[in-house]
PDB file of N, CA and C in Angstrom:
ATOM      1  N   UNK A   1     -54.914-199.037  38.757  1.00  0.00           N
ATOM      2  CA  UNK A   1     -53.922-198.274  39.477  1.00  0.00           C
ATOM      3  C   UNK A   1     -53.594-199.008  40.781  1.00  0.00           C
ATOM      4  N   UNK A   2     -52.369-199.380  40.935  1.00  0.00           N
ATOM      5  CA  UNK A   2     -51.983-199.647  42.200  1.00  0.00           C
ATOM      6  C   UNK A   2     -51.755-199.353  43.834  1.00  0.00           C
ATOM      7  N   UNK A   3     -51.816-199.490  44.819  1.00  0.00           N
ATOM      8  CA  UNK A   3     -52.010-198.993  46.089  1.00  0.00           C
ATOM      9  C   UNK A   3     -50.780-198.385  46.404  1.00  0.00           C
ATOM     10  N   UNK A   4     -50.993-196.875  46.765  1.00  0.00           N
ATOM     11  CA  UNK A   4     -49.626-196.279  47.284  1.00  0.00           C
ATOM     12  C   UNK A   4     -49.403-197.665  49.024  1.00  0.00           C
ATOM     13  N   UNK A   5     -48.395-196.986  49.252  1.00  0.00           N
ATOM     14  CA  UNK A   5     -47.995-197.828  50.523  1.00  0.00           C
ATOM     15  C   UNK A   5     -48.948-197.305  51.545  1.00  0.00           C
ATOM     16  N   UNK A   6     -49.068-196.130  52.122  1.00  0.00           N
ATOM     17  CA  UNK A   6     -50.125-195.540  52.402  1.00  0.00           C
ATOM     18  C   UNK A   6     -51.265-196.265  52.835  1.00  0.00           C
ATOM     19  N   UNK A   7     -51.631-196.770  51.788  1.00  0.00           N
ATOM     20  CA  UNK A   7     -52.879-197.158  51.768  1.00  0.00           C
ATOM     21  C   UNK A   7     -53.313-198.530  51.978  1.00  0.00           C
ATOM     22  N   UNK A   8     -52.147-199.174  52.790  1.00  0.00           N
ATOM     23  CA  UNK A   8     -52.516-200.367  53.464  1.00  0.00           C
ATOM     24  C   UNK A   8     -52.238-200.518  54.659  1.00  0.00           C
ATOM     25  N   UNK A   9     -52.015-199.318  55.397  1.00  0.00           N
ATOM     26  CA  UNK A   9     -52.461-199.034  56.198  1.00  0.00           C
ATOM     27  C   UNK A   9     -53.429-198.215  56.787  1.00  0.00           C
ATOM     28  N   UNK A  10     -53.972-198.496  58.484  1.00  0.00           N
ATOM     29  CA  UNK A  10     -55.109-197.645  58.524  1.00  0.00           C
ATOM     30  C   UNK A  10     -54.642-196.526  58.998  1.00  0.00           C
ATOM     31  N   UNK A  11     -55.831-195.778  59.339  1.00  0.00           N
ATOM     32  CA  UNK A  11     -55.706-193.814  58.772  1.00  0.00           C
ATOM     33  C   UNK A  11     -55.163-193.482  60.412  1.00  0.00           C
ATOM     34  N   UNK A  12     -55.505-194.810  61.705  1.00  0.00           N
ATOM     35  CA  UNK A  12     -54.583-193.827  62.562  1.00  0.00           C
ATOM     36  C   UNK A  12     -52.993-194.253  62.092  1.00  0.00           C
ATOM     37  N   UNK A  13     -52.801-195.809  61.824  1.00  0.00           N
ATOM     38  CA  UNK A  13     -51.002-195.731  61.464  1.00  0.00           C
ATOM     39  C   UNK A  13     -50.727-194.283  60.942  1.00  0.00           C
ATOM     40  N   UNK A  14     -51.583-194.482  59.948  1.00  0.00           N
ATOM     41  CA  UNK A  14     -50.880-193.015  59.037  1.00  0.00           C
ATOM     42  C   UNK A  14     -50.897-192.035  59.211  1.00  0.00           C
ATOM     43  N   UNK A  15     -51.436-191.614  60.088  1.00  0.00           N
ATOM     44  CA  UNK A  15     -51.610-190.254  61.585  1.00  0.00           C
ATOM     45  C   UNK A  15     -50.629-190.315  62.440  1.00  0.00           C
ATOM     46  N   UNK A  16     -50.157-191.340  63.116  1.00  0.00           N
ATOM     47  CA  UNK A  16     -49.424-191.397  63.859  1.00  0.00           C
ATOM     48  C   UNK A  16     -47.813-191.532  63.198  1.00  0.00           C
ATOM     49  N   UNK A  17     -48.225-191.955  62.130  1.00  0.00           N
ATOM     50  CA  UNK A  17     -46.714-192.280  61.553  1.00  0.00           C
ATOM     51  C   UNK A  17     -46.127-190.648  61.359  1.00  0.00           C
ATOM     52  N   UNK A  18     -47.144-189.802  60.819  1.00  0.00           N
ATOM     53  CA  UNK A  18     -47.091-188.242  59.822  1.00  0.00           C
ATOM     54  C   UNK A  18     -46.338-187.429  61.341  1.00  0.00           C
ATOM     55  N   UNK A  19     -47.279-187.807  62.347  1.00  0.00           N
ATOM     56  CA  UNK A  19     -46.800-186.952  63.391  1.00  0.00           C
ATOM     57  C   UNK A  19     -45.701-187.516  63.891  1.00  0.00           C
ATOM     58  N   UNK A  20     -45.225-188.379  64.248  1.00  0.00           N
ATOM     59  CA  UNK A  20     -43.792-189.071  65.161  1.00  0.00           C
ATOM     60  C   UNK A  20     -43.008-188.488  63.865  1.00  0.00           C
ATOM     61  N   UNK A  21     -43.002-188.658  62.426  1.00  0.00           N
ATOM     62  CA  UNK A  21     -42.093-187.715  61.573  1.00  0.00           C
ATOM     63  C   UNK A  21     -41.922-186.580  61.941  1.00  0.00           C
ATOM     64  N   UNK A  22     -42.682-185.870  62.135  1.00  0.00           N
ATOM     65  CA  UNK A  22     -42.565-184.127  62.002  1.00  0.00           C
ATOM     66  C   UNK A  22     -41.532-183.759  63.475  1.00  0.00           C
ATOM     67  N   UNK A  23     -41.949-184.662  64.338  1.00  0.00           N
ATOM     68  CA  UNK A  23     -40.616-184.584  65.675  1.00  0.00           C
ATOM     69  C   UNK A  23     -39.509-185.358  65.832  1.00  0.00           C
ATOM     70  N   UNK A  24     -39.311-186.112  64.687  1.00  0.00           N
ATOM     71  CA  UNK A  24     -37.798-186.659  64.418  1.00  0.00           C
ATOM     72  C   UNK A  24     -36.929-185.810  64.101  1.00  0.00           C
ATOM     73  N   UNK A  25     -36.754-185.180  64.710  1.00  0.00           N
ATOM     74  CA  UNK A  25     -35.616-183.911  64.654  1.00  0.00           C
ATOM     75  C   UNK A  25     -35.621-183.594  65.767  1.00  0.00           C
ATOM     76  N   UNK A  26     -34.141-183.396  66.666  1.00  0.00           N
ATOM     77  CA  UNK A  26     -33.920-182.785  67.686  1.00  0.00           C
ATOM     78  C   UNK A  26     -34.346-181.329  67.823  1.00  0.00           C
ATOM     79  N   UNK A  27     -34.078-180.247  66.489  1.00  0.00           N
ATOM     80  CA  UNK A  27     -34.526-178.533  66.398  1.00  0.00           C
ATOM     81  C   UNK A  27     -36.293-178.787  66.757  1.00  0.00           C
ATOM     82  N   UNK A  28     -36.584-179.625  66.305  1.00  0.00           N
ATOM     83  CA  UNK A  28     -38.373-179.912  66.376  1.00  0.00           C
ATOM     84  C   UNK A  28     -38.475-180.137  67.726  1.00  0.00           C
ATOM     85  N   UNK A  29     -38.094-181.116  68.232  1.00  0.00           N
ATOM     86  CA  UNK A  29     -38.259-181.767  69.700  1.00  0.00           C
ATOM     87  C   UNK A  29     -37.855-180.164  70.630  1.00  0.00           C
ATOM     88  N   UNK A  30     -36.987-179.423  70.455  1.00  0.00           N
ATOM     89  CA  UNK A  30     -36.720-178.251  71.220  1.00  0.00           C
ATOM     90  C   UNK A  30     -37.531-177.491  71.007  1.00  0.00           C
ATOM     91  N   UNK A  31     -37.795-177.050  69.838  1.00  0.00           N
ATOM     92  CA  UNK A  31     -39.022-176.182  69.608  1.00  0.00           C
ATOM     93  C   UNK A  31     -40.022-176.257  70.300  1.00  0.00           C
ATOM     94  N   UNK A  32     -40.885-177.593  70.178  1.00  0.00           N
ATOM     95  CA  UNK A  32     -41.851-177.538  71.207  1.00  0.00           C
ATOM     96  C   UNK A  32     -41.610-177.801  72.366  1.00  0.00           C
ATOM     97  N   UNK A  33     -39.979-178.509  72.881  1.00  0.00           N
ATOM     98  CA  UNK A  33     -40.027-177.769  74.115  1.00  0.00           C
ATOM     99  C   UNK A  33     -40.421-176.547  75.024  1.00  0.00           C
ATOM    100  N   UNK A  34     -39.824-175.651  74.028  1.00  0.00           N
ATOM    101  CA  UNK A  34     -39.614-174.058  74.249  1.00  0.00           C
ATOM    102  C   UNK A  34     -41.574-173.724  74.313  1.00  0.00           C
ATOM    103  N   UNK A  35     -41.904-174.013  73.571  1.00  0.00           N
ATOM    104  CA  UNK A  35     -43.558-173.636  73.606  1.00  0.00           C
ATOM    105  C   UNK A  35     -44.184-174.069  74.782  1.00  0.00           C
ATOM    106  N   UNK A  36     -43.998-175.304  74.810  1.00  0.00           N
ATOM    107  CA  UNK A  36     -44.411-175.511  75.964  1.00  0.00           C
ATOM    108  C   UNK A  36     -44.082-175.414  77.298  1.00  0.00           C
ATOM    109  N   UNK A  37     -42.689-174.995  77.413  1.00  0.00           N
ATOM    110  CA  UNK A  37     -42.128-174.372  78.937  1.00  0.00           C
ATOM    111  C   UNK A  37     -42.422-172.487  78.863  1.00  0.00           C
ATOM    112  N   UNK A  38     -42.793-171.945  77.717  1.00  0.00           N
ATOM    113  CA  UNK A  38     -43.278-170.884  78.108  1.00  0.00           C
ATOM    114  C   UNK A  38     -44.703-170.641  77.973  1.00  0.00           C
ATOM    115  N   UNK A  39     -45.005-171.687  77.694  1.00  0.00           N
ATOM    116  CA  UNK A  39     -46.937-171.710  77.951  1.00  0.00           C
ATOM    117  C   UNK A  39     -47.582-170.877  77.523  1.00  0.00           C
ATOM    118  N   UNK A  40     -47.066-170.322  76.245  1.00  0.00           N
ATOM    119  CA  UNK A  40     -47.689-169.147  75.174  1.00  0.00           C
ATOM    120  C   UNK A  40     -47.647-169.428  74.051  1.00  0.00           C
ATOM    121  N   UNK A  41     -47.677-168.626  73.075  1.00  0.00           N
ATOM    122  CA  UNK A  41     -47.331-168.505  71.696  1.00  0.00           C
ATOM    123  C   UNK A  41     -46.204-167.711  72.023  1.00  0.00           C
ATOM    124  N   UNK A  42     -45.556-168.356  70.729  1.00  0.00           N
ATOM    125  CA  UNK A  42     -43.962-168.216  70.561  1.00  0.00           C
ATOM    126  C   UNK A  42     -43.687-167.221  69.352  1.00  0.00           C
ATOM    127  N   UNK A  43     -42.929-165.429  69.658  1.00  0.00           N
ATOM    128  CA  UNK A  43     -43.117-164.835  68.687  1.00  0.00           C
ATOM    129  C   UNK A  43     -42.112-164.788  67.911  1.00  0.00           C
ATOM    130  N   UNK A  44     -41.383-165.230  66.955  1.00  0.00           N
ATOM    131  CA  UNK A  44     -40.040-164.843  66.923  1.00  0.00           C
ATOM    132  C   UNK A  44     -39.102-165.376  67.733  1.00  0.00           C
ATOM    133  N   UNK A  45     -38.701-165.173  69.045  1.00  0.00           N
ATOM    134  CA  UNK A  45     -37.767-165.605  69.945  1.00  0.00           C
ATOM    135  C   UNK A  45     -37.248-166.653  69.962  1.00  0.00           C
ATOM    136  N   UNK A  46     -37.506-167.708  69.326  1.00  0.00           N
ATOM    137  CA  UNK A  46     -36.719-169.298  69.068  1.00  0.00           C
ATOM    138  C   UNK A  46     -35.456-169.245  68.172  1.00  0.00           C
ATOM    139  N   UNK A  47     -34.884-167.865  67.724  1.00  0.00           N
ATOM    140  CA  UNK A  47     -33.594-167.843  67.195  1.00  0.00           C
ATOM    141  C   UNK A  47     -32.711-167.960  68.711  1.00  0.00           C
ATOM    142  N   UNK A  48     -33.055-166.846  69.237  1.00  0.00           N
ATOM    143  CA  UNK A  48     -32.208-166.750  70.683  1.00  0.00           C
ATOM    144  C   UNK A  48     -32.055-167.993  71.405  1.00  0.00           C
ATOM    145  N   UNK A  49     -33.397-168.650  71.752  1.00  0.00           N
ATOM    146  CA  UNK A  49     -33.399-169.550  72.573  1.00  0.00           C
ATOM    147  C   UNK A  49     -32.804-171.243  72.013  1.00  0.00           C
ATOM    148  N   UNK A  50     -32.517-170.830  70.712  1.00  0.00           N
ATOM    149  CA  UNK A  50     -32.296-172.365  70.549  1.00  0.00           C
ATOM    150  C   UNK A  50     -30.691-171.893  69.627  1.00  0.00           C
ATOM    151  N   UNK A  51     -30.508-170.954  69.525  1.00  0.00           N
ATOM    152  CA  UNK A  51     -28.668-170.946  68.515  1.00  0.00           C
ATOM    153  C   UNK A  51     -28.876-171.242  67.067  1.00  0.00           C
ATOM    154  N   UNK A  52     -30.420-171.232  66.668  1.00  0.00           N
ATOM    155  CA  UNK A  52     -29.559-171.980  65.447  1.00  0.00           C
ATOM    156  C   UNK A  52     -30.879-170.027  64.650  1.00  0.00           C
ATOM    157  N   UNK A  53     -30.167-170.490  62.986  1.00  0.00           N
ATOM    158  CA  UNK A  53     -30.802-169.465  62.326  1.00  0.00           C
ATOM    159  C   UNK A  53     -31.465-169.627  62.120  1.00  0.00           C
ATOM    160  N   UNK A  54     -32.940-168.106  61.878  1.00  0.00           N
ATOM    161  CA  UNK A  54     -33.998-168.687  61.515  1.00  0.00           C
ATOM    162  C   UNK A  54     -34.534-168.700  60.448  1.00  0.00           C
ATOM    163  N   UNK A  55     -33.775-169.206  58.977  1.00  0.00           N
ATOM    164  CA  UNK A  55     -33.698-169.677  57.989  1.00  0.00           C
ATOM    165  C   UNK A  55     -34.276-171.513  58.594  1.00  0.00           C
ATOM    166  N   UNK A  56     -33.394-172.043  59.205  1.00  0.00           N
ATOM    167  CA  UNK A  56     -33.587-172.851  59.740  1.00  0.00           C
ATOM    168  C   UNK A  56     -34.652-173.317  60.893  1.00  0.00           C
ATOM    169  N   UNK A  57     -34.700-172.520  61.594  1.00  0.00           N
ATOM    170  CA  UNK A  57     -35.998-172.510  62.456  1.00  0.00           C
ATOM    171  C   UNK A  57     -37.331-172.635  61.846  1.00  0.00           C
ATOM    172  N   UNK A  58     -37.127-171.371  60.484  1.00  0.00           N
ATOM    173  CA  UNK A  58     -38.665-171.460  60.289  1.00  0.00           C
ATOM    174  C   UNK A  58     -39.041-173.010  59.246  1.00  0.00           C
ATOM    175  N   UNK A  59     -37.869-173.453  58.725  1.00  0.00           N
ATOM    176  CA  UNK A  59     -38.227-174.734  58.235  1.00  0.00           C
ATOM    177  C   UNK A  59     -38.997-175.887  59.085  1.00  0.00           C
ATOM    178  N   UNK A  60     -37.867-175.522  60.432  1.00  0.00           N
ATOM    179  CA  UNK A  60     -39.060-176.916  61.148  1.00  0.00           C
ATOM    180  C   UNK A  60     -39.701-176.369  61.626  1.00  0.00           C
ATOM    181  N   UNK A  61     -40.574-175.289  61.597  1.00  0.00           N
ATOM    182  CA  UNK A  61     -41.951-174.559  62.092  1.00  0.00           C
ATOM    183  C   UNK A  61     -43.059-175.618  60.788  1.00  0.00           C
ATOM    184  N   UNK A  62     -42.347-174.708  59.919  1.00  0.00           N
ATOM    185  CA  UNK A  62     -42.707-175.284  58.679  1.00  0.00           C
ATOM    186  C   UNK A  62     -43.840-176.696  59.089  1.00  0.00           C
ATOM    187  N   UNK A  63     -42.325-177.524  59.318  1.00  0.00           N
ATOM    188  CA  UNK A  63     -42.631-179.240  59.387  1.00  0.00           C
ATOM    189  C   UNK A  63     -43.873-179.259  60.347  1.00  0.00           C
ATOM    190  N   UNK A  64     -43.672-178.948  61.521  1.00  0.00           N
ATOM    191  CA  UNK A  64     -44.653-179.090  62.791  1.00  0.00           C
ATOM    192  C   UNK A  64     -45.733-178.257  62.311  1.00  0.00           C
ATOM    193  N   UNK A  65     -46.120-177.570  61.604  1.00  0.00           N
ATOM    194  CA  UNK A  65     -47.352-176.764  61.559  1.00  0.00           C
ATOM    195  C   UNK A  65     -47.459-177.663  60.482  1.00  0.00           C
ATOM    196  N   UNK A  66     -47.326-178.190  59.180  1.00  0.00           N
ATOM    197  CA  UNK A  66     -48.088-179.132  58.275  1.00  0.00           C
ATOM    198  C   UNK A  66     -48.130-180.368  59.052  1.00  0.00           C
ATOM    199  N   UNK A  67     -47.747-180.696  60.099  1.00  0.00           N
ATOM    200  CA  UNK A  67     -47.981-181.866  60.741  1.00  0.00           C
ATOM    201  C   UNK A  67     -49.294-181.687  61.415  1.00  0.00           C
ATOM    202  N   UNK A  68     -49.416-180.655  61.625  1.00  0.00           N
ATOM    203  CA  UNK A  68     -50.897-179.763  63.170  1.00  0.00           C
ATOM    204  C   UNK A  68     -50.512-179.624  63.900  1.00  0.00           C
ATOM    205  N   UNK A  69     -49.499-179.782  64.391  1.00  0.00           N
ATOM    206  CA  UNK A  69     -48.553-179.910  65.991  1.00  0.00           C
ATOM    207  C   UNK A  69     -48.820-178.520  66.579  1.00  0.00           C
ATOM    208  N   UNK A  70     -48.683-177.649  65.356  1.00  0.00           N
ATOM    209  CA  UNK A  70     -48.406-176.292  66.238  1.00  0.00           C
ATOM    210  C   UNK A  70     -49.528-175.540  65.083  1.00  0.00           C
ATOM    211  N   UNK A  71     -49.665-174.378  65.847  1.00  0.00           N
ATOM    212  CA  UNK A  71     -50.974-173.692  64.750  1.00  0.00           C
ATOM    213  C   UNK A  71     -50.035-172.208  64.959  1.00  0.00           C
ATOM    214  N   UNK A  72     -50.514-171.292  63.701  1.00  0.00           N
ATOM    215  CA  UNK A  72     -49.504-170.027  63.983  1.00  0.00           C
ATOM    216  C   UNK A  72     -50.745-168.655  63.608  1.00  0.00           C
ATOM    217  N   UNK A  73     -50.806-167.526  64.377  1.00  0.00           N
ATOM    218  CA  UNK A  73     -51.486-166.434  64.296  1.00  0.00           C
ATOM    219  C   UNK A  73     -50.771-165.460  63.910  1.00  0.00           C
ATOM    220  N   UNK A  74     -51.459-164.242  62.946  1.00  0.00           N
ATOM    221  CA  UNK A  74     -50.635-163.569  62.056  1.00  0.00           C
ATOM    222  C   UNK A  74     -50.550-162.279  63.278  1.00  0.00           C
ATOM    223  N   UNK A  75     -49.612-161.793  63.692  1.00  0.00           N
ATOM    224  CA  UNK A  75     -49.624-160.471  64.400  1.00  0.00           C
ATOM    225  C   UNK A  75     -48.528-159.624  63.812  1.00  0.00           C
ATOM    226  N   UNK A  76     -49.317-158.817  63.420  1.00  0.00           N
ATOM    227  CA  UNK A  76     -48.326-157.550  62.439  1.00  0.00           C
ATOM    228  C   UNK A  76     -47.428-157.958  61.381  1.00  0.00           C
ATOM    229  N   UNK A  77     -45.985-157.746  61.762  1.00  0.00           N
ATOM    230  CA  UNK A  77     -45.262-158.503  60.783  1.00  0.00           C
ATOM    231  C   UNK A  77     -45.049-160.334  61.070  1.00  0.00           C
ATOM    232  N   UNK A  78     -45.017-160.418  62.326  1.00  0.00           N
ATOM    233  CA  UNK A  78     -44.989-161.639  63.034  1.00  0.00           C
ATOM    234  C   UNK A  78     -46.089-162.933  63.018  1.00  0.00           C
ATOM    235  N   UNK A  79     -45.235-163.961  62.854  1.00  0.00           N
ATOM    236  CA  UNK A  79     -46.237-165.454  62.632  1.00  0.00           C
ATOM    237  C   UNK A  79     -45.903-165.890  64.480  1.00  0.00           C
ATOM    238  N   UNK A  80     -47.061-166.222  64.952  1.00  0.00           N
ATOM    239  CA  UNK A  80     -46.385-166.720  66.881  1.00  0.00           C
ATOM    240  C   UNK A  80     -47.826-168.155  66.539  1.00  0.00           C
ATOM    241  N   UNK A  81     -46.332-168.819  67.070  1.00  0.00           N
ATOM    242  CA  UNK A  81     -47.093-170.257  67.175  1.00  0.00           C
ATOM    243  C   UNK A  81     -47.079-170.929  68.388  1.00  0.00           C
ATOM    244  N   UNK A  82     -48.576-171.550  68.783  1.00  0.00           N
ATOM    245  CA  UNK A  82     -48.315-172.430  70.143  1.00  0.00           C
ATOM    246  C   UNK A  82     -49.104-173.874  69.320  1.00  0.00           C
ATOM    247  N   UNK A  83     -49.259-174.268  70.366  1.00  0.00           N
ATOM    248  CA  UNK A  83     -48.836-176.124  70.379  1.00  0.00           C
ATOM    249  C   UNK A  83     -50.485-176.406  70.026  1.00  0.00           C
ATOM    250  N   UNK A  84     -51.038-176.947  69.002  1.00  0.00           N
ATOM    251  CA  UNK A  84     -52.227-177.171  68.536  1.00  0.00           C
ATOM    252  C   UNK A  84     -53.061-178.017  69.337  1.00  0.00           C
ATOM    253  N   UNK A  85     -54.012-177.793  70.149  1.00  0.00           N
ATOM    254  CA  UNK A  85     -54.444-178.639  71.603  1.00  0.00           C
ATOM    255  C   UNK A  85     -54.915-179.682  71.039  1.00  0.00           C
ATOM    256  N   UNK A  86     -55.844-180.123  70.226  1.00  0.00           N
ATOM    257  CA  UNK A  86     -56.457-181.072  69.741  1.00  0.00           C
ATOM    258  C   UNK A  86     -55.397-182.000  69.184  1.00  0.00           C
ATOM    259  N   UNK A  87     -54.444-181.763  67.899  1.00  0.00           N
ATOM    260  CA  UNK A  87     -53.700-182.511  67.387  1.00  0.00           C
ATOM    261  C   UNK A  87     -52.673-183.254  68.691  1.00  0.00           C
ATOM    262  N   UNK A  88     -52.514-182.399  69.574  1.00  0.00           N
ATOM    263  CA  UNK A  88     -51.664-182.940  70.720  1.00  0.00           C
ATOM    264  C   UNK A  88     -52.413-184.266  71.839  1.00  0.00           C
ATOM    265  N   UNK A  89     -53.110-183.718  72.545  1.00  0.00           N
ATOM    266  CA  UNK A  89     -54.222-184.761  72.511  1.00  0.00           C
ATOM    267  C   UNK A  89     -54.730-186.087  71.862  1.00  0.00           C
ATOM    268  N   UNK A  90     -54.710-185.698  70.545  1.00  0.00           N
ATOM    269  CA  UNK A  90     -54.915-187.217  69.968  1.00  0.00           C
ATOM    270  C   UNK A  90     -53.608-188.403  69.845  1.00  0.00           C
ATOM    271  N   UNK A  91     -52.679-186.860  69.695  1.00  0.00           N
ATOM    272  CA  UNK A  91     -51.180-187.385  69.744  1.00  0.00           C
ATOM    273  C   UNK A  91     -50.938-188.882  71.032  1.00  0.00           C
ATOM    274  N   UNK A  92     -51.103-187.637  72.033  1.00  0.00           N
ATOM    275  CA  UNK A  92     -51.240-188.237  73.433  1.00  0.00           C
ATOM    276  C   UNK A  92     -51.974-189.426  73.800  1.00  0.00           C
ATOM    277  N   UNK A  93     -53.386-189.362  72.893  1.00  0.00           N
ATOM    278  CA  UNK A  93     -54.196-190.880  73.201  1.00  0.00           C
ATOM    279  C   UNK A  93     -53.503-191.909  72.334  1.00  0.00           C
ATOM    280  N   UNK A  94     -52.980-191.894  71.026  1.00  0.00           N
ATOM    281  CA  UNK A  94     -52.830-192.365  69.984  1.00  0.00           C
ATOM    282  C   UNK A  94     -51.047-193.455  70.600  1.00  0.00           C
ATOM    283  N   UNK A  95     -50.535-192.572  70.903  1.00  0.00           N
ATOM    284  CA  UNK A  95     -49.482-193.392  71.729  1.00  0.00           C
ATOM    285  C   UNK A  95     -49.582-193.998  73.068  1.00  0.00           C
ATOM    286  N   UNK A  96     -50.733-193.289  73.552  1.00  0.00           N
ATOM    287  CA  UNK A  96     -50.536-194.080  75.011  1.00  0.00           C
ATOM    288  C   UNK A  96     -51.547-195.542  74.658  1.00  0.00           C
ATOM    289  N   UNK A  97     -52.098-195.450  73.887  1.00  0.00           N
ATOM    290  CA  UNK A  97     -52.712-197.128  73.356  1.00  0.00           C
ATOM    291  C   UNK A  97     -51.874-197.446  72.468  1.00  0.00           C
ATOM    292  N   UNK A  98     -50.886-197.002  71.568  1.00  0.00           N
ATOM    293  CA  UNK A  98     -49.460-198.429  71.288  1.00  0.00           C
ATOM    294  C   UNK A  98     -49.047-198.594  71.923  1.00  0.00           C
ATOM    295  N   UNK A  99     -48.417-198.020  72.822  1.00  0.00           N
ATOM    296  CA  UNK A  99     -47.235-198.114  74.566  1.00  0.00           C
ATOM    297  C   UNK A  99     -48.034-199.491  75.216  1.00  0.00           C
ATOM    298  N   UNK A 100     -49.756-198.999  75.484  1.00  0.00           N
ATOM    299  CA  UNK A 100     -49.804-199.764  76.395  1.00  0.00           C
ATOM    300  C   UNK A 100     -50.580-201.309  75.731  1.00  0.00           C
ATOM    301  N   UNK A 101     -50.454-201.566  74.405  1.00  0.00           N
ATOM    302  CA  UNK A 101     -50.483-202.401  73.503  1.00  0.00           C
ATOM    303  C   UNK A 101     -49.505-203.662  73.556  1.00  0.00           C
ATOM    304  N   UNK A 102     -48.414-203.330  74.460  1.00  0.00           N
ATOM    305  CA  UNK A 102     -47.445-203.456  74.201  1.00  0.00           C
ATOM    306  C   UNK A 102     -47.513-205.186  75.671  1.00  0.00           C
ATOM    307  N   UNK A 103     -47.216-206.339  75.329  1.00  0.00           N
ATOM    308  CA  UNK A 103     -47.585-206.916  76.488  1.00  0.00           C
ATOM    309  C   UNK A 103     -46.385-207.687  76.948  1.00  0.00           C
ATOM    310  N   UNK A 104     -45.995-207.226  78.185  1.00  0.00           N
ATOM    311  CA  UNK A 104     -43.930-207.638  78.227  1.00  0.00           C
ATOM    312  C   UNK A 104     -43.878-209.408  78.329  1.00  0.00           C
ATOM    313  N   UNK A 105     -45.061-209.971  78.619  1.00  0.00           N
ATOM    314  CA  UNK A 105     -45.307-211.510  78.881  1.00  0.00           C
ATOM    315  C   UNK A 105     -44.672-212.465  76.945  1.00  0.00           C
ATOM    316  N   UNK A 106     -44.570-211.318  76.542  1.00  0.00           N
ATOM    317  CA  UNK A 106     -44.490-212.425  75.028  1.00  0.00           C
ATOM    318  C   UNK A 106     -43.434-212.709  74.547  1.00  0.00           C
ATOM    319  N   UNK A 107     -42.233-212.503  75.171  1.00  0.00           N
ATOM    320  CA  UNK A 107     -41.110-212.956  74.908  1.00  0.00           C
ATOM    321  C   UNK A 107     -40.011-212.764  75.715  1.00  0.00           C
TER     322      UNK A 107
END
């Protein structure tokens, strides 16, 4: 059996690759704006705050919660999601060593 693509790379590429996907979307990138400028869990209210439907909303919830980005708690009828501390964090280390990988002397 042959090697998916996947699998020649290592497991942070492929961590880091899974997550920079799940926020290639501007509705994504706002979303966790919104979470994180109200510094809670988010119940519902991201129809209002962002215009779009939440047919649509809950898709890129969707995306960002199978990514880990965001984690969601069941309250009553309501799913409220905030920003997954750990997955963010690694997020955070994981790019700030490619960024600073980066050496402006080489060309």
């Amino acid at each position: 059996m042959g090697l998916t693509k996947t699998e020649i790379f290592t497991e942070e590429q492929n961590s880091l690759a899974v997550l920079l996907k799940a926020m290639a979307h501007p509705a994504r990138i706002a979303i966790l704006q919104q979470i994180i400028k109200v510094n809670a869990c988010i119940c519902g209210d991201l129809v209002d705050e962002l215009g779009l439907a939440q047919p649509t909303i809950s898709q890129h919830l969707k995306e960002l919660k199978n990514a880990g980005l965001i984690q969601g708690t069941i309250e009553g009828v309501s799913v409220c999601y905030c920003i997954n501390p750990i997955v963010w964090d690694q997020l955070k280390d994981q790019l700030g060593v490619f960024f600073n990988s980066y050496n402006p002397a080489c060309c």
